[in-house]
PDB file of N, CA and C in Angstrom:
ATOM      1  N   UNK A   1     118.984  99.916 132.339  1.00  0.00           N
ATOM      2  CA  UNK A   1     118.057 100.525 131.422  1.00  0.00           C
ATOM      3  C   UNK A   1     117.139  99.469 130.824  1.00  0.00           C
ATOM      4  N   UNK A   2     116.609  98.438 131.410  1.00  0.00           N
ATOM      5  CA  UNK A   2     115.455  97.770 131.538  1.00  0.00           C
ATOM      6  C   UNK A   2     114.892  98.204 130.562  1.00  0.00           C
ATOM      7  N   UNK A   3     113.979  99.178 131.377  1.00  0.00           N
ATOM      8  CA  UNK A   3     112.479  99.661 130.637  1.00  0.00           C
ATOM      9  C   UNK A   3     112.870 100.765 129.505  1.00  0.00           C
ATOM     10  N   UNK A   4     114.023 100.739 129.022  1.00  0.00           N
ATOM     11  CA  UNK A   4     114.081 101.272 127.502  1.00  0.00           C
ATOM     12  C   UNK A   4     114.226 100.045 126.511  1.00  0.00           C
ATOM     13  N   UNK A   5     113.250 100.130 125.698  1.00  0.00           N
ATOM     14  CA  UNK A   5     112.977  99.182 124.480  1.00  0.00           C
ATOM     15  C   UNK A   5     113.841  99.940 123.507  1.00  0.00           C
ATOM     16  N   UNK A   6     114.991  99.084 122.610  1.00  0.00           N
ATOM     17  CA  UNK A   6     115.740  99.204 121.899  1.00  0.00           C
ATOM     18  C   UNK A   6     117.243  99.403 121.939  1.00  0.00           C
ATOM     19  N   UNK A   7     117.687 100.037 121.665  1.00  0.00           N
ATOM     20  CA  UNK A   7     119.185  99.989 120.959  1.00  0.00           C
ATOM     21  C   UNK A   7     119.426 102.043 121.493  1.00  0.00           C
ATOM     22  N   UNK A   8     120.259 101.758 122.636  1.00  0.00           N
ATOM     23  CA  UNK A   8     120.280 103.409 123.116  1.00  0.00           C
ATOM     24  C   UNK A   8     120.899 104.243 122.093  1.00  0.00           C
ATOM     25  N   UNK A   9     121.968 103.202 121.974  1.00  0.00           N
ATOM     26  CA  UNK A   9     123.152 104.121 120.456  1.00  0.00           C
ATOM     27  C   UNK A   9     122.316 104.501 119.543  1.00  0.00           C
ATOM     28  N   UNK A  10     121.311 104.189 119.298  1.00  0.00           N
ATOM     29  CA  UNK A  10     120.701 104.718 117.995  1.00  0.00           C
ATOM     30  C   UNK A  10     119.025 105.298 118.668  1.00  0.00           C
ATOM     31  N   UNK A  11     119.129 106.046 119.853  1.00  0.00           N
ATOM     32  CA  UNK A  11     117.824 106.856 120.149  1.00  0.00           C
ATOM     33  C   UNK A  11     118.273 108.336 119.724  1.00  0.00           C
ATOM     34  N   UNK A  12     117.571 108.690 120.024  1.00  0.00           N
ATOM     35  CA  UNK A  12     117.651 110.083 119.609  1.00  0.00           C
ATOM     36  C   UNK A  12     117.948 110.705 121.016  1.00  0.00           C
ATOM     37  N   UNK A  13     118.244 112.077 121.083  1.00  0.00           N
ATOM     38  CA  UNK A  13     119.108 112.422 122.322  1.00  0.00           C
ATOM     39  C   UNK A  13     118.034 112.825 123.514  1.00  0.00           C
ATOM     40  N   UNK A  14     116.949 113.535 122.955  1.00  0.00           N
ATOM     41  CA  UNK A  14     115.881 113.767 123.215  1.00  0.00           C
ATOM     42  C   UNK A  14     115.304 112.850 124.074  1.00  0.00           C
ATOM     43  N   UNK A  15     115.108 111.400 123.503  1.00  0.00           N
ATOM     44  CA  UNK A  15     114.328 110.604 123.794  1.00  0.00           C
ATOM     45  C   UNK A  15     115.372 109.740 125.006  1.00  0.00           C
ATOM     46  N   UNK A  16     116.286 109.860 124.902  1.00  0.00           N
ATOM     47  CA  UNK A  16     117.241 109.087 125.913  1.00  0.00           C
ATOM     48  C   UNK A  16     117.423 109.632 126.739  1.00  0.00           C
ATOM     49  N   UNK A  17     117.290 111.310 126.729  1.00  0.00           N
ATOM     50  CA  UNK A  17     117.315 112.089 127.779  1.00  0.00           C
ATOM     51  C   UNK A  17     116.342 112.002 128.789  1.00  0.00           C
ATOM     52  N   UNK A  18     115.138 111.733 128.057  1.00  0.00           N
ATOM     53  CA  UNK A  18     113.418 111.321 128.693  1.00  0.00           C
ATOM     54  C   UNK A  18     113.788 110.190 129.273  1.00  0.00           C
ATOM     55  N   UNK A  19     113.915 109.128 128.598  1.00  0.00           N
ATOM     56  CA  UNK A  19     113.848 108.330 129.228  1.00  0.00           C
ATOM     57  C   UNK A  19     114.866 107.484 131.016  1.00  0.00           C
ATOM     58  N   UNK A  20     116.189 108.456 130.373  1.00  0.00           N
ATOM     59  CA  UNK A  20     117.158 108.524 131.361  1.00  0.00           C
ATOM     60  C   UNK A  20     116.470 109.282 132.822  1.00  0.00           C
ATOM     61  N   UNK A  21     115.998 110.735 132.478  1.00  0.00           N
ATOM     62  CA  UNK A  21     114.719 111.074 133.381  1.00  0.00           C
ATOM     63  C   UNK A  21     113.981 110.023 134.160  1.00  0.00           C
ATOM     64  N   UNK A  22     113.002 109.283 133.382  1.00  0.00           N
ATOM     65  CA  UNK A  22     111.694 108.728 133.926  1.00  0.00           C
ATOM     66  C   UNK A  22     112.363 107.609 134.555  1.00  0.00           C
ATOM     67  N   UNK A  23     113.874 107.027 135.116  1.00  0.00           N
ATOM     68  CA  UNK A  23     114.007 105.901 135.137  1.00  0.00           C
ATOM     69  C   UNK A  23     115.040 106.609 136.969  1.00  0.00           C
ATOM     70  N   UNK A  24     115.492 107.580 136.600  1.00  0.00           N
ATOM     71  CA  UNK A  24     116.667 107.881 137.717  1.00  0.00           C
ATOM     72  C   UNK A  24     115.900 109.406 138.526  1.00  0.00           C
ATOM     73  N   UNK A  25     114.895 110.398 138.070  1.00  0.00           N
ATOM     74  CA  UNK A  25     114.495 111.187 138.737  1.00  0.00           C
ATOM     75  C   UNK A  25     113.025 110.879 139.663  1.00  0.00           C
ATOM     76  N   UNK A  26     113.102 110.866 140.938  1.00  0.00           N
ATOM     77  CA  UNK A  26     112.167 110.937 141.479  1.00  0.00           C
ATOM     78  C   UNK A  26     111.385 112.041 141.511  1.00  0.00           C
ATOM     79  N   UNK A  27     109.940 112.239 141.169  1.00  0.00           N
ATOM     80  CA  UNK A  27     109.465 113.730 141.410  1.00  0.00           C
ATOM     81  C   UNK A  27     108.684 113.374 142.612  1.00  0.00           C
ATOM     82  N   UNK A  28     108.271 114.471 143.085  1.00  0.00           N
ATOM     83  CA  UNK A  28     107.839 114.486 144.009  1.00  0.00           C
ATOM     84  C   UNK A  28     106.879 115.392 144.334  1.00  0.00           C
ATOM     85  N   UNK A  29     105.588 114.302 145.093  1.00  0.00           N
ATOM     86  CA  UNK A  29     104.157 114.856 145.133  1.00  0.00           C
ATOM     87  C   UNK A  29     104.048 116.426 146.205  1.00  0.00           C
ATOM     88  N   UNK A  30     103.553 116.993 145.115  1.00  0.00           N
ATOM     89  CA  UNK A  30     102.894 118.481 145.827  1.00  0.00           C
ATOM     90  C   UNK A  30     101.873 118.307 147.129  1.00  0.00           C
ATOM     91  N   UNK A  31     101.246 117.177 146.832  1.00  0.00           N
ATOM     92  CA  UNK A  31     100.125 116.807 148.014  1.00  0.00           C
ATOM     93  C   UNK A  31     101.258 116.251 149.206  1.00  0.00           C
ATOM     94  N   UNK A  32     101.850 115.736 149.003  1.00  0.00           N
ATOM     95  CA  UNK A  32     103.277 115.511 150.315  1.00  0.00           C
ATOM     96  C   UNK A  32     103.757 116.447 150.813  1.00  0.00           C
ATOM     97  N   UNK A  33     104.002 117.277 150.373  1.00  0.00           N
ATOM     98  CA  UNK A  33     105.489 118.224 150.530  1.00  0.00           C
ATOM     99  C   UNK A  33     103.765 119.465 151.553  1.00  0.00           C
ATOM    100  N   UNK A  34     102.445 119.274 150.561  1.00  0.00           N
ATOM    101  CA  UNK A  34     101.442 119.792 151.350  1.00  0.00           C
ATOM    102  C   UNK A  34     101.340 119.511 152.807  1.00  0.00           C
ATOM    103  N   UNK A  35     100.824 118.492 152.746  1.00  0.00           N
ATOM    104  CA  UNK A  35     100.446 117.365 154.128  1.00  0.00           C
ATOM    105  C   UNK A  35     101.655 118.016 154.948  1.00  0.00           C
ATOM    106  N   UNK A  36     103.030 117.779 154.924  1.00  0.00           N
ATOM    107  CA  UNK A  36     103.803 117.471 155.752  1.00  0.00           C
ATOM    108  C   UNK A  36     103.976 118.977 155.982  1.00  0.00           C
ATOM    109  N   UNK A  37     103.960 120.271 155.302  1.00  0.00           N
ATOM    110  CA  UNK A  37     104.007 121.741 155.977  1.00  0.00           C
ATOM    111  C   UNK A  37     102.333 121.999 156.984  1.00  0.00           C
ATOM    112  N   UNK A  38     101.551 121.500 156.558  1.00  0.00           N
ATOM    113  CA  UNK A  38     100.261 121.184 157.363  1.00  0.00           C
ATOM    114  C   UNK A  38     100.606 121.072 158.598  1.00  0.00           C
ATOM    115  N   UNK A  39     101.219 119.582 158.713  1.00  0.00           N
ATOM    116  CA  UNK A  39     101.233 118.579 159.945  1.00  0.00           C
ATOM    117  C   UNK A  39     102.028 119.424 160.841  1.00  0.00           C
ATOM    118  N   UNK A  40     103.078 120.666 160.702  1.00  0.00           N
ATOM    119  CA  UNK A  40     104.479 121.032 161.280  1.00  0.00           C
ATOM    120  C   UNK A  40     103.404 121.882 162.452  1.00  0.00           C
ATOM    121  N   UNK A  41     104.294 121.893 163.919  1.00  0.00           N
ATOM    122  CA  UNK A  41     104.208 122.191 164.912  1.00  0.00           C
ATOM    123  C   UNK A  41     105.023 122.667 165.307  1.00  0.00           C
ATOM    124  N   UNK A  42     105.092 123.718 166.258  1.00  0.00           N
ATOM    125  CA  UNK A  42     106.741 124.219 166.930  1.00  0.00           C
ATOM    126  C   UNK A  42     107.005 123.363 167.976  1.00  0.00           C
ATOM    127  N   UNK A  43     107.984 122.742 168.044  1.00  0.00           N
ATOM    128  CA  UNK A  43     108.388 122.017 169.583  1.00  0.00           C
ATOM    129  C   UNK A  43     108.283 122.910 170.384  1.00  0.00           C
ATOM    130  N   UNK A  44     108.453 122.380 171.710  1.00  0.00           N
ATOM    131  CA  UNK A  44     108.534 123.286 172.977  1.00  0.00           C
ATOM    132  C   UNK A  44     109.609 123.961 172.985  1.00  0.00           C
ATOM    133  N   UNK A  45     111.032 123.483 172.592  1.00  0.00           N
ATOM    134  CA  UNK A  45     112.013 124.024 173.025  1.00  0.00           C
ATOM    135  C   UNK A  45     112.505 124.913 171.755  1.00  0.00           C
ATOM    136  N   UNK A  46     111.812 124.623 170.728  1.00  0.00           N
ATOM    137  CA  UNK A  46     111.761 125.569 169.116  1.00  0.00           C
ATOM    138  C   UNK A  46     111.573 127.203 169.087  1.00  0.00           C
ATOM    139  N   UNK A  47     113.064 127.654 168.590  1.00  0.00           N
ATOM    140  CA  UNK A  47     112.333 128.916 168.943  1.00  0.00           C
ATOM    141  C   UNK A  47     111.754 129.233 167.750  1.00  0.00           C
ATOM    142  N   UNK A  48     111.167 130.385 167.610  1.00  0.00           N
ATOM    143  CA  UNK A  48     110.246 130.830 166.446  1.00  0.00           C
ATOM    144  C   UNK A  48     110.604 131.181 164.940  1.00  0.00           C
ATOM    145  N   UNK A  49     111.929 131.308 165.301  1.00  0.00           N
ATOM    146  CA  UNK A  49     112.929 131.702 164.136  1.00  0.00           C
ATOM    147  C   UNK A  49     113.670 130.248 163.121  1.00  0.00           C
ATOM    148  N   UNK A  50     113.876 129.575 164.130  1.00  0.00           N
ATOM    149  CA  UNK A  50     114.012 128.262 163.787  1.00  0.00           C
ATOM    150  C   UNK A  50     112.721 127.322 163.110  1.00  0.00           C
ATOM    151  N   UNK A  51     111.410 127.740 163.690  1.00  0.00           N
ATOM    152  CA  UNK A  51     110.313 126.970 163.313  1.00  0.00           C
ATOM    153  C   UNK A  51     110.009 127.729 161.833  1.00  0.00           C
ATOM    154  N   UNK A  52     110.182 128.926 161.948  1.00  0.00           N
ATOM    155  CA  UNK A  52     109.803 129.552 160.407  1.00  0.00           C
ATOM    156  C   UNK A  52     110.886 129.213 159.621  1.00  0.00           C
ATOM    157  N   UNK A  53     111.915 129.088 159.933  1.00  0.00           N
ATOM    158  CA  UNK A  53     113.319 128.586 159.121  1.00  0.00           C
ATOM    159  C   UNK A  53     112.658 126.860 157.980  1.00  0.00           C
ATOM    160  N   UNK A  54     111.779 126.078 159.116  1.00  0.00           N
ATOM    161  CA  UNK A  54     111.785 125.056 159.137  1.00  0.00           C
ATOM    162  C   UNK A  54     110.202 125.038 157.703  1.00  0.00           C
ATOM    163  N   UNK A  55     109.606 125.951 157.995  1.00  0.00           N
ATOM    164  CA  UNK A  55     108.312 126.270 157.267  1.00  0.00           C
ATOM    165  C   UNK A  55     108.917 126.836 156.097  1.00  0.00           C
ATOM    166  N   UNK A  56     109.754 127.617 156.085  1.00  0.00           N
ATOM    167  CA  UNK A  56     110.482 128.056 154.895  1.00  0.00           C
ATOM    168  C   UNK A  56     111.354 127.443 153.338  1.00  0.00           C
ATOM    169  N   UNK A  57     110.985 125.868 153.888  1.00  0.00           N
ATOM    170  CA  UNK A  57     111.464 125.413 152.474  1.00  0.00           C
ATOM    171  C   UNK A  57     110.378 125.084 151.394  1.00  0.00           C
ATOM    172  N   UNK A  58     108.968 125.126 151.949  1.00  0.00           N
ATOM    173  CA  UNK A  58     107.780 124.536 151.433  1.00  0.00           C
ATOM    174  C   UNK A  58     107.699 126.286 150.517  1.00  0.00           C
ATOM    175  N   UNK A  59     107.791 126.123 149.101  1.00  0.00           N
ATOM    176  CA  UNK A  59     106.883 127.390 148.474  1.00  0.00           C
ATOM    177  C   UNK A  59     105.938 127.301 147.589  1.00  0.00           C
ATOM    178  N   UNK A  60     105.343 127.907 147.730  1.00  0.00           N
ATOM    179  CA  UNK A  60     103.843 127.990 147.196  1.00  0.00           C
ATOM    180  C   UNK A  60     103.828 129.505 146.207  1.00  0.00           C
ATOM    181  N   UNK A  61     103.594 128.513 144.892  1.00  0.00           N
ATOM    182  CA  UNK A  61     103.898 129.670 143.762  1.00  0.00           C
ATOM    183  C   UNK A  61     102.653 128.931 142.669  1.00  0.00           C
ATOM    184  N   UNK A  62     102.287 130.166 141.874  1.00  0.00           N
ATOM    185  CA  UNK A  62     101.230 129.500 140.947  1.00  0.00           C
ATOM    186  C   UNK A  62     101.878 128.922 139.720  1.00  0.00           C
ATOM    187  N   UNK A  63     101.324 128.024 139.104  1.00  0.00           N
ATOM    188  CA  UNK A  63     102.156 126.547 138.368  1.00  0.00           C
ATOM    189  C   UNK A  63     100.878 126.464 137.423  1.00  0.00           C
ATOM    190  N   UNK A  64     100.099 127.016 136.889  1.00  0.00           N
ATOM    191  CA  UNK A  64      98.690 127.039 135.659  1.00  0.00           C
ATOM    192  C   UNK A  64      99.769 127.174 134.735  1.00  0.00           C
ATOM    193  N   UNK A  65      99.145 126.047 134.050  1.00  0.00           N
ATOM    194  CA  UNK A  65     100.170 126.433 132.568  1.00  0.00           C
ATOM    195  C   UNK A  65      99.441 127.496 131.462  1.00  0.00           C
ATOM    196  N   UNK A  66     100.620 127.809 131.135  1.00  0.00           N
ATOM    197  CA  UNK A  66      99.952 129.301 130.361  1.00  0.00           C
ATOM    198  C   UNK A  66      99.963 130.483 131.105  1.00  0.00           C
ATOM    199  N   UNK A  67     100.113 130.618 132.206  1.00  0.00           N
ATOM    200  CA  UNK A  67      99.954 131.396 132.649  1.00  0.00           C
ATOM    201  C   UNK A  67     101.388 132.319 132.861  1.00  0.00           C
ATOM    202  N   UNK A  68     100.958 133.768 132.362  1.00  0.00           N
ATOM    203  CA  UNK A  68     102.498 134.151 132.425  1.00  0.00           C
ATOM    204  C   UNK A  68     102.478 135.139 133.886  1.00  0.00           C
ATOM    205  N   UNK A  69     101.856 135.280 134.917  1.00  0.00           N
ATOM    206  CA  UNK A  69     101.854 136.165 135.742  1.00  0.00           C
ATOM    207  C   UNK A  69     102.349 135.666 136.928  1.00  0.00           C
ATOM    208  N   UNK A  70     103.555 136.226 137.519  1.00  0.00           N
ATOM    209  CA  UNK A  70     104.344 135.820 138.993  1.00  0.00           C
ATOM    210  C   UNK A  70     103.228 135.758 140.321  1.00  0.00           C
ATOM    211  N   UNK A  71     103.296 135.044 140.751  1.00  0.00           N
ATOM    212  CA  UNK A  71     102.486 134.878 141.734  1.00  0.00           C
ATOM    213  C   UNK A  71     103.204 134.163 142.838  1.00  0.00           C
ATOM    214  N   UNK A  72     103.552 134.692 143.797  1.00  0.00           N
ATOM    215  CA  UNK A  72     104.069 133.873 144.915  1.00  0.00           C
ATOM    216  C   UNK A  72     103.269 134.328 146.300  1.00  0.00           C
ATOM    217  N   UNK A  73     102.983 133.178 147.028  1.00  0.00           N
ATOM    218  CA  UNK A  73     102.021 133.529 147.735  1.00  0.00           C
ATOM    219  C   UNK A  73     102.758 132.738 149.217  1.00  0.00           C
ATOM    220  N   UNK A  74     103.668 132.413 148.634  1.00  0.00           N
ATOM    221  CA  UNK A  74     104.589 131.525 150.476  1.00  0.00           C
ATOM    222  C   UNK A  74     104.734 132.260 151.410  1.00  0.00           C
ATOM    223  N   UNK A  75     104.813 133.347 151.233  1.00  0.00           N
ATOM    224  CA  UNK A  75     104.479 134.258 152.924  1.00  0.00           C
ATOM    225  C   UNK A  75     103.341 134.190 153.371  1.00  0.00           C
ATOM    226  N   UNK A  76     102.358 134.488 152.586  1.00  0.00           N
ATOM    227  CA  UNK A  76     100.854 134.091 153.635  1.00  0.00           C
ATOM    228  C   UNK A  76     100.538 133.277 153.671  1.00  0.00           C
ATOM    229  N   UNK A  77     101.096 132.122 153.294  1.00  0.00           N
ATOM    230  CA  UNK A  77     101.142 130.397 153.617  1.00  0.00           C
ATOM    231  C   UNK A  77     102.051 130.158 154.912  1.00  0.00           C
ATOM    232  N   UNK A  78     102.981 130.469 154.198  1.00  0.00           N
ATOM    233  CA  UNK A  78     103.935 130.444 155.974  1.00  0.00           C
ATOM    234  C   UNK A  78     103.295 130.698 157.055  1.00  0.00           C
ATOM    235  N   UNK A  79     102.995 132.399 156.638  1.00  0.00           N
ATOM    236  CA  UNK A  79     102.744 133.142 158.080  1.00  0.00           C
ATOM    237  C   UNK A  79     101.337 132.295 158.716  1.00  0.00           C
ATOM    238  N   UNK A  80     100.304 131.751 158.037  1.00  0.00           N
ATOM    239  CA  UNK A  80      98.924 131.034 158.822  1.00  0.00           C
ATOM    240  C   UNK A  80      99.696 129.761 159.074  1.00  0.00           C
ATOM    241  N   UNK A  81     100.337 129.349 158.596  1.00  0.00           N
ATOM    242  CA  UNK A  81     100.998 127.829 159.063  1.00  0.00           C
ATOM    243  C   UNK A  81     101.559 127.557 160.530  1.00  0.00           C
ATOM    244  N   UNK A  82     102.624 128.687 160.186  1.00  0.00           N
ATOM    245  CA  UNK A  82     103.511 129.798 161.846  1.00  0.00           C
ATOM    246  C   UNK A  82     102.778 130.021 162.647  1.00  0.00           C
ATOM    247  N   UNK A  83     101.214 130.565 162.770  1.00  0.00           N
ATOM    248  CA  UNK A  83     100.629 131.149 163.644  1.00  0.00           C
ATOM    249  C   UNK A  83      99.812 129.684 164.137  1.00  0.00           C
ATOM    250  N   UNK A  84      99.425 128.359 163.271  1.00  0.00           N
ATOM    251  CA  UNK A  84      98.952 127.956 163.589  1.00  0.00           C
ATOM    252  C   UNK A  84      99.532 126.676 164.672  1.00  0.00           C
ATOM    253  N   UNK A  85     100.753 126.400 163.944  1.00  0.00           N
ATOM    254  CA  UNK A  85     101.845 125.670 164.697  1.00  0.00           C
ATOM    255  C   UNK A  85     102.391 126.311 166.228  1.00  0.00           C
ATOM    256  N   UNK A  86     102.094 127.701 166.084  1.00  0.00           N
ATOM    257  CA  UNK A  86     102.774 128.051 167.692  1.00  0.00           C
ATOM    258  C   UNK A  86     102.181 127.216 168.978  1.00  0.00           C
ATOM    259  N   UNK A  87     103.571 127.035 169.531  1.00  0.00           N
ATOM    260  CA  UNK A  87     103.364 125.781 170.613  1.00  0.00           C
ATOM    261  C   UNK A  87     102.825 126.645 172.410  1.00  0.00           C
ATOM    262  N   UNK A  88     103.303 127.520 172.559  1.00  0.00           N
ATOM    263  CA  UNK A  88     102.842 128.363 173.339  1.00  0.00           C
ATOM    264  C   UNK A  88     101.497 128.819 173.447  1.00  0.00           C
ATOM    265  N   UNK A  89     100.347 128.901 173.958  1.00  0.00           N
ATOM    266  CA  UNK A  89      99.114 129.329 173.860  1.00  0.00           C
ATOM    267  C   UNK A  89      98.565 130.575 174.040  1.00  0.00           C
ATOM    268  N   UNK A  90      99.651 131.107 175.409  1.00  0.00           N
ATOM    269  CA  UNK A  90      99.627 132.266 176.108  1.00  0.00           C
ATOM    270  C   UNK A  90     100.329 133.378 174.526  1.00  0.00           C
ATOM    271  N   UNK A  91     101.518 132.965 173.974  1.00  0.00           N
ATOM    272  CA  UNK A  91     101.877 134.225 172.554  1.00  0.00           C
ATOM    273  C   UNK A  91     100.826 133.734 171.678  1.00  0.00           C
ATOM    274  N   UNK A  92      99.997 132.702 171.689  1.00  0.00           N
ATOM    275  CA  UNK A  92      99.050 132.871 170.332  1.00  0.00           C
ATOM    276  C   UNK A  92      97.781 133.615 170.768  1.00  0.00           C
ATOM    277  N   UNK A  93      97.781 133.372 171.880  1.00  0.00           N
ATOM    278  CA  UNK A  93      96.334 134.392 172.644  1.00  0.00           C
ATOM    279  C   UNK A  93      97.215 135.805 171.934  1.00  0.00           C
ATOM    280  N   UNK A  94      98.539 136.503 172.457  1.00  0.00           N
ATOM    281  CA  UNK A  94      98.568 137.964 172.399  1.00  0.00           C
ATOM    282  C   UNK A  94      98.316 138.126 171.376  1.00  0.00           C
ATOM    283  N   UNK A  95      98.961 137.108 170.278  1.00  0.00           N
ATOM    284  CA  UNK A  95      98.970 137.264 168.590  1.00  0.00           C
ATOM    285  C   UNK A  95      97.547 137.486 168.424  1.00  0.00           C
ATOM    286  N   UNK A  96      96.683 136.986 168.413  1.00  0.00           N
ATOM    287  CA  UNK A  96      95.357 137.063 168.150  1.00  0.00           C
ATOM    288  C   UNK A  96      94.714 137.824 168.716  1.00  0.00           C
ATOM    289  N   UNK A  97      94.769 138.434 169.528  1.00  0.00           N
ATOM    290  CA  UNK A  97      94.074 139.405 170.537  1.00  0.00           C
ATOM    291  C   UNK A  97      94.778 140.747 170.162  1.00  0.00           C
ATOM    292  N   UNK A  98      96.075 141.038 169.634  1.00  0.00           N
ATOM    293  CA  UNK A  98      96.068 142.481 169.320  1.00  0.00           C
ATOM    294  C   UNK A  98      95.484 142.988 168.209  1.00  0.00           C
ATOM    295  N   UNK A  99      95.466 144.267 168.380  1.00  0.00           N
ATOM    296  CA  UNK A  99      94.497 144.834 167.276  1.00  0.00           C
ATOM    297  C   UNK A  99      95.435 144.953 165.919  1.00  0.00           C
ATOM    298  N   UNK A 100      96.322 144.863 165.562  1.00  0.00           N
ATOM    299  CA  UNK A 100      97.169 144.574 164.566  1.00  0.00           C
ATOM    300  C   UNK A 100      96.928 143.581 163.452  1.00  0.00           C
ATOM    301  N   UNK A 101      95.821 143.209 162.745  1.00  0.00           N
ATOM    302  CA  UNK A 101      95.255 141.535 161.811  1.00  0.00           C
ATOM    303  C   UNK A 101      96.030 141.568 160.318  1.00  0.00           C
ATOM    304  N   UNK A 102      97.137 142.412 160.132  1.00  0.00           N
ATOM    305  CA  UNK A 102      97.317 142.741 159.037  1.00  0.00           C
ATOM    306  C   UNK A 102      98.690 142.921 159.076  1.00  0.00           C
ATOM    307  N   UNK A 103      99.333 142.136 159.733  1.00  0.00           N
ATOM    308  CA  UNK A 103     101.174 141.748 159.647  1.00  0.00           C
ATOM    309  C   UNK A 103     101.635 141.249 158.701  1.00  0.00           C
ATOM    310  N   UNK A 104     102.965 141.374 158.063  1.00  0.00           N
ATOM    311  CA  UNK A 104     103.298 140.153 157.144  1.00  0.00           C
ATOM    312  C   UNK A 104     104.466 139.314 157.956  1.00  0.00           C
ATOM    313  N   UNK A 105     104.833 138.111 157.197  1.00  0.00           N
ATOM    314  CA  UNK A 105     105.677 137.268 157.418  1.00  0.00           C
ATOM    315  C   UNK A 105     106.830 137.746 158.820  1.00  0.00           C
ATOM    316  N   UNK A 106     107.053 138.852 158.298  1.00  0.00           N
ATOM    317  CA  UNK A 106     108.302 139.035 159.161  1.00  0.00           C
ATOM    318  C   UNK A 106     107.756 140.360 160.363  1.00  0.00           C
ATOM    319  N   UNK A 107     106.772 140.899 160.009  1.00  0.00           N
ATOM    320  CA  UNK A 107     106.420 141.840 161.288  1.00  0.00           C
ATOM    321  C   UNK A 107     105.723 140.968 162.016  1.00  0.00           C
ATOM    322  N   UNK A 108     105.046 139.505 161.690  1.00  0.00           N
ATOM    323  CA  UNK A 108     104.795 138.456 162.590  1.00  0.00           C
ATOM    324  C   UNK A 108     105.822 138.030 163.970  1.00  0.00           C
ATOM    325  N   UNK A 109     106.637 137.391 162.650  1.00  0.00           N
ATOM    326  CA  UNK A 109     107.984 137.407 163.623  1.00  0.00           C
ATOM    327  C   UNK A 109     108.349 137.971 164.918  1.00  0.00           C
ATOM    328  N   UNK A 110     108.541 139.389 163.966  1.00  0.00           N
ATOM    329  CA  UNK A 110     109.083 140.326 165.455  1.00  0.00           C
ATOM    330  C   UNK A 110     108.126 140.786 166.374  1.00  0.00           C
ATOM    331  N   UNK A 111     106.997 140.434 166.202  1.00  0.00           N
ATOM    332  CA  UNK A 111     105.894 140.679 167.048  1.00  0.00           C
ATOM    333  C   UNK A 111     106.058 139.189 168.152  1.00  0.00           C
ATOM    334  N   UNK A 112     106.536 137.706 167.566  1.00  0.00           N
ATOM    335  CA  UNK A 112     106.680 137.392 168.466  1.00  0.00           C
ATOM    336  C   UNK A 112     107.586 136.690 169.277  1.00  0.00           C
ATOM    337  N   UNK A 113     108.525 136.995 168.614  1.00  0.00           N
ATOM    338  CA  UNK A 113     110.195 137.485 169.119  1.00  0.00           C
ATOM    339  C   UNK A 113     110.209 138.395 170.238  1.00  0.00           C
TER     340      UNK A 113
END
């Protein structure tokens, strides 16, 4: 505990709690955890269930402070992520070519399952 200036026995609990925080928790950047659901691709040998498994830990929820209204929006993040990562060309042609533009997350799926 270095970078705490003073005498811990006599901080306040509050403040030792903070500071115990800022010294042992790593947070971790939203622009990372971005980038790296971006970058994801399906392997060749990946099946589709597994690749959305894999897209599925990244969620995307609104974080405005003040704001009291639920907003979760990780399925239609997923699902353009999923469609864009498919490693196959020939199921992203059908995907895109049926007249269907208005699937969610999981009728994606079984469309290309």
């Amino acid at each position: 505990m270095r970078d705490i200036q003073g005498d811990v026995s006599h901080m306040p609990e509050n403040e030792l709690l903070n500071a115990i925080k800022r010294l042992a928790v790593k947070e971790e950047s939203t622009l990372v955890h971005r980038l790296k659901m971006n970058r994801m691709v399906q392997s060749p040998a990946t099946g589709i269930r597994t690749y959305q498994a894999a897209l599925c830990q990244y969620k995307a929820t609104c974080k405005e402070p003040g704001c009291v209204h639920v907003c979760d929006y990780s399925e239609e993040i997923i699902k353009d992520n999923l469609i864009r990562g498919i490693a196959d060309p020939e199921i992203l042609s059908d995907l895109l070519g049926d007249s269907k533009t208005d699937r969610t997350l999981d009728e994606t799926v079984s469309f290309l399952v």
